[in-house]
Protein backbone atom coordinates (compact mmCIF):
# COMPACT_ATOMS: atom_id res chain seq x y z
CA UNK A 1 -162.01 -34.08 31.56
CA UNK A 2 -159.23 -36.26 33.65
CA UNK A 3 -159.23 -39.74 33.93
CA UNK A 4 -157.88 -41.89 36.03
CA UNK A 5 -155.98 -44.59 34.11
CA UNK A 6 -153.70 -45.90 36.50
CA UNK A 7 -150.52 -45.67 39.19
CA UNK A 8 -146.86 -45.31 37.84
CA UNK A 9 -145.61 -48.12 39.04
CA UNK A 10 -148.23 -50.20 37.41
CA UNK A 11 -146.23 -49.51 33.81
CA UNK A 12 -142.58 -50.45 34.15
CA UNK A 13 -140.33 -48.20 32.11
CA UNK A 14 -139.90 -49.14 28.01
CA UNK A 15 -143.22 -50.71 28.13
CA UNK A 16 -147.09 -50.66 27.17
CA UNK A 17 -150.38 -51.24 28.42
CA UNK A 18 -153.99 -51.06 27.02
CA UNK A 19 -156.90 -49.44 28.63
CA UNK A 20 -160.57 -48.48 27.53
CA UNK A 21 -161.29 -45.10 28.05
CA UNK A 22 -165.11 -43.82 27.49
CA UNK A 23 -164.96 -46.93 25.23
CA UNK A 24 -162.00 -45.53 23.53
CA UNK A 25 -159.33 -48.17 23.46
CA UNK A 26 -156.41 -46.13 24.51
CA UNK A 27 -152.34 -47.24 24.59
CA UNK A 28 -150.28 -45.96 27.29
CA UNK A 29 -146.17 -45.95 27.32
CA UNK A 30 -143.92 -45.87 29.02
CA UNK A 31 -140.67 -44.46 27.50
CA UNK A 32 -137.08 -45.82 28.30
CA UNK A 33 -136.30 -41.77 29.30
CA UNK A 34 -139.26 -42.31 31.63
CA UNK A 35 -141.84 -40.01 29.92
CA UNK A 36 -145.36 -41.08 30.03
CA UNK A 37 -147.78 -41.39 26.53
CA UNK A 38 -150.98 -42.14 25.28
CA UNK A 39 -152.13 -42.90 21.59
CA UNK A 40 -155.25 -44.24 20.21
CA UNK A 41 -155.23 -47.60 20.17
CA UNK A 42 -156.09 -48.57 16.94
CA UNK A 43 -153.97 -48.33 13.36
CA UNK A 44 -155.89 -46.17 11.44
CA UNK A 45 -154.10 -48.43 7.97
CA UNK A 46 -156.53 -51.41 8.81
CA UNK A 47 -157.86 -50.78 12.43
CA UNK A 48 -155.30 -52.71 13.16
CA UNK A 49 -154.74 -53.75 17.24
CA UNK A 50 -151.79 -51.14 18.27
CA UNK A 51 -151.97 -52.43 21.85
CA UNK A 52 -150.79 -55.72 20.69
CA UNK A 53 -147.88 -54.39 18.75
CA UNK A 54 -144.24 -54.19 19.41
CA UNK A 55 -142.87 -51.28 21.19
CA UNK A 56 -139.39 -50.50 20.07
CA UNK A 57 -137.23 -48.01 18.79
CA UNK A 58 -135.90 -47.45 15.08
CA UNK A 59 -132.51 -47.46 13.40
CA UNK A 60 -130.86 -44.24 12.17
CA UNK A 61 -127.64 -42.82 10.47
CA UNK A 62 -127.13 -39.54 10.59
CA UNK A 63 -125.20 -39.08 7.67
CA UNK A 64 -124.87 -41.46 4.21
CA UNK A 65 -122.49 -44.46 4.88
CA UNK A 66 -122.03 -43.63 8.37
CA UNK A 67 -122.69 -46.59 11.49
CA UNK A 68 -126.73 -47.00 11.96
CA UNK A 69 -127.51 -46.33 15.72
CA UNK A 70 -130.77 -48.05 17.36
CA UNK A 71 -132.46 -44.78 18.84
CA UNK A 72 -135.50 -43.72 20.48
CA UNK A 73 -135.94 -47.30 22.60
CA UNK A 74 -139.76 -47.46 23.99
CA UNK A 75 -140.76 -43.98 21.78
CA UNK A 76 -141.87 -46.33 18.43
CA UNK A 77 -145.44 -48.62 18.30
CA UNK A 78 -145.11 -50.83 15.80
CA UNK A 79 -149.00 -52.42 14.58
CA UNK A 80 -148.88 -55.96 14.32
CA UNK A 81 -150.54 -56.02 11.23
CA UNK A 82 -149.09 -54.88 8.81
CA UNK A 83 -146.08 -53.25 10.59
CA UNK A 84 -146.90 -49.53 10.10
CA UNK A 85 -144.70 -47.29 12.47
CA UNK A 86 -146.01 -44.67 15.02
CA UNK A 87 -144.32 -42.09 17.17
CA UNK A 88 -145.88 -42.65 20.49
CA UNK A 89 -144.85 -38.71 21.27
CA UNK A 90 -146.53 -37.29 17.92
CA UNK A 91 -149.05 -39.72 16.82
CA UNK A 92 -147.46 -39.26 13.49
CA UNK A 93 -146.29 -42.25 11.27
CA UNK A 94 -143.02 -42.75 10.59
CA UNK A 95 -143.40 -44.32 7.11
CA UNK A 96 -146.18 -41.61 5.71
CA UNK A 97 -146.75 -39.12 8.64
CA UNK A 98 -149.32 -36.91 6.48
CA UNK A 99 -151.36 -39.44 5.81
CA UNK A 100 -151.70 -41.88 8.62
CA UNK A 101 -151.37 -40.13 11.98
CA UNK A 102 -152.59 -41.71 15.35
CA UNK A 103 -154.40 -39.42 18.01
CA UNK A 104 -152.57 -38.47 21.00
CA UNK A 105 -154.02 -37.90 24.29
CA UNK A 106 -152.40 -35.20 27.13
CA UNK A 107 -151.60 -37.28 30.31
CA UNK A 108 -150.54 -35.84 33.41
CA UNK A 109 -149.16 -37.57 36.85
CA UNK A 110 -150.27 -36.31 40.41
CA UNK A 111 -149.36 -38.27 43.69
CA UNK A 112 -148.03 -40.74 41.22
CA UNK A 113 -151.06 -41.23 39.86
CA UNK A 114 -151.66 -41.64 35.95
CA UNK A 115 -154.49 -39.15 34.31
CA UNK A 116 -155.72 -39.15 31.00
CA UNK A 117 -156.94 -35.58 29.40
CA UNK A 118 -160.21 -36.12 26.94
């Protein structure tokens, strides 16, 4: 079933917003690249708030001793807990993605209009 959740512009690009979905508290994002995401909104460590964490993007090298690049920008939830890493476009966690994995949700846009798939 679609959802309404809300318009584009309402979500400025390389940023967040929190919205209760069939009492589901639901994160959406808004990449830098301008892709659109939803997660659960809760860190399933501690049931930690994601909604009020920091949405960022992680530092990689892509070989040993070479320059670390900041990648990814508005693609990486960070729970203000305990700082626990998600990938907003897998769910999975980028410190131990078997174990702790957030739920993603499908959105679509139509008429530039924002709709969640439960």
């Amino acid at each position: 079933m679609k959802y309404r959740v809300c318009q584009v512009e309402e979500i400025p690009r390389g940023e967040k917003r929190s919205y209760t979905i069939k009492n589901m508290p639901i994160v959406v994002v808004h990449s830098k690249q301008g892709k659109f995401y939803a997660i659960y909104g809760v860190c399933p460590h501690h049931r930690g708030p994601l909604a009020a964490g920091v949405l960022g993007g992680k530092t990689e090298a892509t070989q040993p001793g070479q320059d670390f690049q900041y990648v990814r920008e508005g693609e990486i939830l960070r729970c203000p807990w305990h700082g626990f890493s998600f990938d907003v476009t897998t769910g999975a966690c980028l410190l131990a993605s078997e174990r702790l994995r957030v739920k993603t949700y499908p959105l679509t846009i139509d008429d530039r209009q924002v709709f969640l798939d439960v």
